[in-house]
Protein backbone atom coordinates (compact mmCIF):
# COMPACT_ATOMS: atom_id res chain seq x y z
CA UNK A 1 124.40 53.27 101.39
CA UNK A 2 121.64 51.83 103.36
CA UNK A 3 121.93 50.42 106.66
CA UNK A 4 122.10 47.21 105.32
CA UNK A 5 125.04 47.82 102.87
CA UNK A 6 127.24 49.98 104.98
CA UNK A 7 131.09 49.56 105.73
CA UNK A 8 131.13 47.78 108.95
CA UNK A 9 128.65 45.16 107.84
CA UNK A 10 129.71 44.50 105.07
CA UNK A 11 133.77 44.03 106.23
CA UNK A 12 133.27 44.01 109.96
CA UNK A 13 135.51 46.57 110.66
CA UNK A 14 134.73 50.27 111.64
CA UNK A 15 136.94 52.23 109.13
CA UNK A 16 136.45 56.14 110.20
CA UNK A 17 139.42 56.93 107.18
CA UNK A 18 136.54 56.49 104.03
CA UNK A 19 136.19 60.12 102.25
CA UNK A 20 133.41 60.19 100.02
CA UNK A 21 134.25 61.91 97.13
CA UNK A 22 131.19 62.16 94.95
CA UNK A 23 128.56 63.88 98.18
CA UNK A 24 125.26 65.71 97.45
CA UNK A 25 123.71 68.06 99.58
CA UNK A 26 119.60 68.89 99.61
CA UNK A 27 119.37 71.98 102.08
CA UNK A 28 115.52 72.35 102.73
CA UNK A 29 115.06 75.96 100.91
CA UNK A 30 116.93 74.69 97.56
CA UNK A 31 114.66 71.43 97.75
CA UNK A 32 111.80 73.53 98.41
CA UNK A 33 112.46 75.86 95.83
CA UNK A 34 113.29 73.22 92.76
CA UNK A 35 109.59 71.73 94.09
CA UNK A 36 108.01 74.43 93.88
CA UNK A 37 109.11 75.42 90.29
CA UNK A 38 108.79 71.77 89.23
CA UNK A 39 112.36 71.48 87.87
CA UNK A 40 112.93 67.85 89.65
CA UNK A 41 112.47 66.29 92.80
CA UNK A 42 115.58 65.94 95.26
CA UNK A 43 116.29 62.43 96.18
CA UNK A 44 116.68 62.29 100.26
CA UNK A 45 113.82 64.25 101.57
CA UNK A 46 114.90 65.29 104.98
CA UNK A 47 118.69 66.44 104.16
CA UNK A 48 120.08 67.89 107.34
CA UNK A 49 123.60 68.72 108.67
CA UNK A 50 123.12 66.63 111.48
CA UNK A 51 121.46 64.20 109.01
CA UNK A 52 124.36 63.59 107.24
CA UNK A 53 127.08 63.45 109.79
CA UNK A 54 124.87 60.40 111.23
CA UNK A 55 125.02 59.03 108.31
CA UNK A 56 128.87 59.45 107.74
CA UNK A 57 129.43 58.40 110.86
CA UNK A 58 127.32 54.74 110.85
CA UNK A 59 129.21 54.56 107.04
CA UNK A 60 132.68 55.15 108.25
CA UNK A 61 132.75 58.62 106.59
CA UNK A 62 135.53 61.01 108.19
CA UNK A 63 135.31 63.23 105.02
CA UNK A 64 132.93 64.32 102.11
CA UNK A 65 133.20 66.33 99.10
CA UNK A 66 130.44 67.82 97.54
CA UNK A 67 129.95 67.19 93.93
């Protein structure tokens, strides 16, 4: 969701009970290595842990499972 779209503007209330149940991961060395063998290009350059706990946390994410 972008900042834009995101729970708490959208409904104006910070719900931290969301669980995201469709979440992908792009660790640098398995975006660097599908790059490098030209297989496809991960969407969300720049995936981080701390990344994506900022990013649950301004979407009103308490948990995520990866798909």
């Amino acid at each position: 969701m972008s900042d834009e779209m995101n729970w708490r503007t959208l409904t104006g209330v910070p719900n931290k009970n969301r669980i995201d149940v469709h979440y992908h991961i792009a660790p640098p060395a398995w975006a660097d290595a599908m790059q490098r063998r030209k297989l496809m290009r991960p969407a969300g350059d720049g995936w981080s842990d701390a990344k994506a706990i900022e990013d649950m946390d301004r979407d009103g994410v308490a948990r995520s499972v990866v798909s």
